[in-house]
C-alpha atoms as a PDB file:
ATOM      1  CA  UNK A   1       9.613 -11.111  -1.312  1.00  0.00           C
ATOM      2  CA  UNK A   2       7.621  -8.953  -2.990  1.00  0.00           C
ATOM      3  CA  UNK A   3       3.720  -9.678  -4.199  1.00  0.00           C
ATOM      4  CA  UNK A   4       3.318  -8.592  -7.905  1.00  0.00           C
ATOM      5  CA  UNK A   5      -0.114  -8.267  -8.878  1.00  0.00           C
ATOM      6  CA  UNK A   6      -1.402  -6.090 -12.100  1.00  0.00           C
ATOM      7  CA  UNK A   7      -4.868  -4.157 -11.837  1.00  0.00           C
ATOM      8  CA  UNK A   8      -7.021  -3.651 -14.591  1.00  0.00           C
ATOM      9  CA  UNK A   9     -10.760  -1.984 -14.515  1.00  0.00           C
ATOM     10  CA  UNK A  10     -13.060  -1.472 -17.936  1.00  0.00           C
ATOM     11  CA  UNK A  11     -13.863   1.899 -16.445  1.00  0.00           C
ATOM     12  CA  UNK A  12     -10.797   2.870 -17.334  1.00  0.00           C
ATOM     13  CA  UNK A  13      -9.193   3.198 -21.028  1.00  0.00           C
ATOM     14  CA  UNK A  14      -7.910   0.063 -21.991  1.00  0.00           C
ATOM     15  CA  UNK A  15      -4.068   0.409 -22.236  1.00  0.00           C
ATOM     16  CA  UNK A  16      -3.081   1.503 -26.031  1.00  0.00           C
ATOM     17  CA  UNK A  17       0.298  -0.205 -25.471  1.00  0.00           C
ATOM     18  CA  UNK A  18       3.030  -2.197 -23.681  1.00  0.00           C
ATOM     19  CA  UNK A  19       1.608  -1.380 -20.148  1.00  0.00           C
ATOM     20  CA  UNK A  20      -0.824  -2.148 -17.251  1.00  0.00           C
ATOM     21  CA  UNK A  21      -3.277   0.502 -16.052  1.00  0.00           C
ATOM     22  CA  UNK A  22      -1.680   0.219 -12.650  1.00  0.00           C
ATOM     23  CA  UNK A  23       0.710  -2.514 -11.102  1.00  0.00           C
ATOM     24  CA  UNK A  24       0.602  -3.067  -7.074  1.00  0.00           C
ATOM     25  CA  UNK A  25       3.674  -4.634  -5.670  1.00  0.00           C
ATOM     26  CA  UNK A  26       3.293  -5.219  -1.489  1.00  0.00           C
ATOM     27  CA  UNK A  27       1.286  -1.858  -0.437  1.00  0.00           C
ATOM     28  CA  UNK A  28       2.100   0.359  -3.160  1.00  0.00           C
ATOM     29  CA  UNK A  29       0.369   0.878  -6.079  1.00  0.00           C
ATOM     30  CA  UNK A  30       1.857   2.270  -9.459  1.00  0.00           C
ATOM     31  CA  UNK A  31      -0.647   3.831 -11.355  1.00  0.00           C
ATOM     32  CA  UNK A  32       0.201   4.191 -15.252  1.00  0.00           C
ATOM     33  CA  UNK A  33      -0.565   7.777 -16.840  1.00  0.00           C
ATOM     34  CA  UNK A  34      -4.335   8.206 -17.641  1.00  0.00           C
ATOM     35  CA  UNK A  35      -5.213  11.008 -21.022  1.00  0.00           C
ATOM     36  CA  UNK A  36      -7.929  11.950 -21.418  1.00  0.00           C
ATOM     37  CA  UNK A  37      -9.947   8.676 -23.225  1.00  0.00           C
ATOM     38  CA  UNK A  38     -13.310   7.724 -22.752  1.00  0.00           C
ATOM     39  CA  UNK A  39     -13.513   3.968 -21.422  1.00  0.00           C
ATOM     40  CA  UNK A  40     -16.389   3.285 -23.311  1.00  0.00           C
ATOM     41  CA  UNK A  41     -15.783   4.696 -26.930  1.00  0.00           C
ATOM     42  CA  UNK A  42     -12.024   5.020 -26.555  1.00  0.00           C
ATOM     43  CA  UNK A  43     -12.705   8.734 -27.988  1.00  0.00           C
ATOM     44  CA  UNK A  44     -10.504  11.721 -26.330  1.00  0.00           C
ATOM     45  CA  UNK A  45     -12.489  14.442 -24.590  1.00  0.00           C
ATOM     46  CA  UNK A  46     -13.103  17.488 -26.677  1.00  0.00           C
ATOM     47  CA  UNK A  47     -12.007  20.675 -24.374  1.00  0.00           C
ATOM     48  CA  UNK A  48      -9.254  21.015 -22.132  1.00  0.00           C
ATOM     49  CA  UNK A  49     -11.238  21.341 -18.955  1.00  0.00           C
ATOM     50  CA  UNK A  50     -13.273  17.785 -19.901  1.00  0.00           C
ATOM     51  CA  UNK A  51     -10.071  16.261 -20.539  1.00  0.00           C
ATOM     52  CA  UNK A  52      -8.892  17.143 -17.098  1.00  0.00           C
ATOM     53  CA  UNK A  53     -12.018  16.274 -15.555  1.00  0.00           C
ATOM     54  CA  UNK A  54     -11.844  12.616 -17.624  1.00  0.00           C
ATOM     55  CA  UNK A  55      -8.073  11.706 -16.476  1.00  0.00           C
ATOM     56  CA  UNK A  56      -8.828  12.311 -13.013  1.00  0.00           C
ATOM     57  CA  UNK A  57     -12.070  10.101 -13.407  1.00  0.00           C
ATOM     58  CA  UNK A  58      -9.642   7.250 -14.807  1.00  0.00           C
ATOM     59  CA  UNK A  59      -7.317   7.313 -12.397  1.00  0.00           C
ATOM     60  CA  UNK A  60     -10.055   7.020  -9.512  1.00  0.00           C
ATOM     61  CA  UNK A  61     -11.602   4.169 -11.547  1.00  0.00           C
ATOM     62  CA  UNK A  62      -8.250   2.177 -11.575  1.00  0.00           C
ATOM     63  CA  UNK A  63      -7.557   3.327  -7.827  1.00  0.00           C
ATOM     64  CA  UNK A  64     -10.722   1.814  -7.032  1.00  0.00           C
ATOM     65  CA  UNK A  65      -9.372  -1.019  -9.091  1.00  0.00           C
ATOM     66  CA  UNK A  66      -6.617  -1.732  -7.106  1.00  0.00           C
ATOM     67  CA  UNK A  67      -8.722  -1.359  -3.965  1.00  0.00           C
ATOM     68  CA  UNK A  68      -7.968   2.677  -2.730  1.00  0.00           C
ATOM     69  CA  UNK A  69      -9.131   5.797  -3.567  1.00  0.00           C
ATOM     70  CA  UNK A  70      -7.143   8.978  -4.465  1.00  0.00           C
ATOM     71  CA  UNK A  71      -7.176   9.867  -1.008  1.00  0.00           C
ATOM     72  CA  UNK A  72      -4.463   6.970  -0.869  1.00  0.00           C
ATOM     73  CA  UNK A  73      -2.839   8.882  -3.917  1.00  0.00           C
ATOM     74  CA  UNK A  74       0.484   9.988  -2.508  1.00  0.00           C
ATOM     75  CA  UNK A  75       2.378  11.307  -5.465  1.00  0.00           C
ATOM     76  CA  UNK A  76       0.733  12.416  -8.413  1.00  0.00           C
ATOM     77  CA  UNK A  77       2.536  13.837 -12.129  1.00  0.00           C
ATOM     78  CA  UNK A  78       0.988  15.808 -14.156  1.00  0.00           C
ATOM     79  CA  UNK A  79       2.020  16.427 -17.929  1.00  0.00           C
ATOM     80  CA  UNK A  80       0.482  19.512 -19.982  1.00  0.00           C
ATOM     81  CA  UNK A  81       1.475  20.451 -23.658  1.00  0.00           C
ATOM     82  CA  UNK A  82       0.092  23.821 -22.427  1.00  0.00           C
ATOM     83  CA  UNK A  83       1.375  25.548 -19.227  1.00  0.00           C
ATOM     84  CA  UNK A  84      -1.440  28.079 -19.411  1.00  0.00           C
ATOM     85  CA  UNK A  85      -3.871  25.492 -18.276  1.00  0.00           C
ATOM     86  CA  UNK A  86      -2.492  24.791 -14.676  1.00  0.00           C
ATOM     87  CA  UNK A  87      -4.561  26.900 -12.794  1.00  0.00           C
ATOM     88  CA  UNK A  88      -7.948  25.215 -14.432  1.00  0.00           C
ATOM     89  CA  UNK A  89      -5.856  21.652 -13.308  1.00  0.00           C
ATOM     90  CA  UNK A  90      -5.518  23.204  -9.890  1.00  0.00           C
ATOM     91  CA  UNK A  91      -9.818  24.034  -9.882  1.00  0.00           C
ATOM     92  CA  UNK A  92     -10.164  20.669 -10.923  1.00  0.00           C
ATOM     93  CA  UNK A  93      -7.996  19.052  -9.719  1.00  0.00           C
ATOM     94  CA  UNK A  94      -9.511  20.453  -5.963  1.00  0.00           C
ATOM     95  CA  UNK A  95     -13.222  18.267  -6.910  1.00  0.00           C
ATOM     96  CA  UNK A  96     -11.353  15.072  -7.104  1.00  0.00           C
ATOM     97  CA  UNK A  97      -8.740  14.962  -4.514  1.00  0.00           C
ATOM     98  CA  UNK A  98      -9.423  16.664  -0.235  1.00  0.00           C
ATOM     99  CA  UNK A  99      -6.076  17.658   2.276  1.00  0.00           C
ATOM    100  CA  UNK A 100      -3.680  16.707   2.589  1.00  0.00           C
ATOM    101  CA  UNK A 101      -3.024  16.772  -1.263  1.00  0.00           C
ATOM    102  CA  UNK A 102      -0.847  14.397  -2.738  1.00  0.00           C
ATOM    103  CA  UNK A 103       2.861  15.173  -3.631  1.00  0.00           C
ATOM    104  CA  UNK A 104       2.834  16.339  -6.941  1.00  0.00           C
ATOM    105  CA  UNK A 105       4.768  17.845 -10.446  1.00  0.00           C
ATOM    106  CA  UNK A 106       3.193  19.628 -13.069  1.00  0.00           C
ATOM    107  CA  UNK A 107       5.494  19.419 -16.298  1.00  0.00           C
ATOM    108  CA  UNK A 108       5.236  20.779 -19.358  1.00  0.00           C
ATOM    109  CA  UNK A 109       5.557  18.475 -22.435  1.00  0.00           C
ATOM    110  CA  UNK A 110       5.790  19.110 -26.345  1.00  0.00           C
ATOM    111  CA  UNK A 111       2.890  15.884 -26.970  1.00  0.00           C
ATOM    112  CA  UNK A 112       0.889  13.338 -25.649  1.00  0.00           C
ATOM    113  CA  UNK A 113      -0.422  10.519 -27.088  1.00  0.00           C
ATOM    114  CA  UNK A 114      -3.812  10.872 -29.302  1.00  0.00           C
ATOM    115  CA  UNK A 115      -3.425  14.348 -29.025  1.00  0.00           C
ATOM    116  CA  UNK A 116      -4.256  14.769 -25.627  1.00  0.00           C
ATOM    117  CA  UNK A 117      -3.771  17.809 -23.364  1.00  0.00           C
ATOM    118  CA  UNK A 118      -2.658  16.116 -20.482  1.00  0.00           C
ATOM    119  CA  UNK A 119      -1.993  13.307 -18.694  1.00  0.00           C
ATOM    120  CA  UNK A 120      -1.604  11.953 -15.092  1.00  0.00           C
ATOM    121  CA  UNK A 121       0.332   9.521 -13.274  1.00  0.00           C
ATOM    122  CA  UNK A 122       0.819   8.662  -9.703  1.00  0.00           C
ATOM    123  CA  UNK A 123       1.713   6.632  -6.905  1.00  0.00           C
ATOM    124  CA  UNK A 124      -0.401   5.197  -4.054  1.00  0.00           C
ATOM    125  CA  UNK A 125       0.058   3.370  -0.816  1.00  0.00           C
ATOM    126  CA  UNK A 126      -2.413   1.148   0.832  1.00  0.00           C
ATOM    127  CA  UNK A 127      -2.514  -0.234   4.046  1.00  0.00           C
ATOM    128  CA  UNK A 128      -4.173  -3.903   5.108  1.00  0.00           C
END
């Protein structure tokens, strides 16, 4: 039987709709896409780049949440409106996250919600 158990973390944006930041059933953790929001003000991060830098910030919050890091990441999606801006996801993306590197899609995507850029789901497994 599996052990349900939904994660939540203020240093993350609070979800803006029918969802949990991240849901951990047994030793996986499901971790809901993150845009580019500011926990505190709820505001979207002006450029690109600080948008990138702010989704991979709130997904480590919430994987600290559910008791990993994003070394325990081990699939991550990524969703741009703007192609153009994977190799600055890839620089980034390289601060946040060390080898071996997560499984991983980059997609492109006609919107986001509030506007944003991009966003970033993923997957992580935990051990006891």
């Amino acid at each position: 039987m599996s052990n349900k158990t939904v994660i939540q973390t203020p240093d993350a944006p609070a979800a803006i709709g029918t969802y949990s930041q991240a849901v951990r059933v047994n030793d996986t953790v499901y971790l809901s896409g993150q845009i580019g929001l500011d926990p505190t003000t709820m505001q979207m991060a002006e450029s690109t780049e600080a948008q990138i830098h702010r989704v991979f910030q709130n997904l480590r919050a919430v994987s600290v949440a559910a008791g990993g890091s994003l070394d325990d990441v081990v699939k991550l999606n990524i969703y741009l409106t703007d192609l153009s801006h994977f190799i600055k996801v890839n620089e980034i993306m390289a601060t946040y996250f060390r080898e071996p590197y997560p499984a991983r899609a980059a997609i492109g995507v006609a919107s986001l919600p509030r506007g944003a850029t991009i966003e970033a789901d993923g997957v992580m497994f935990l051990q006891d």
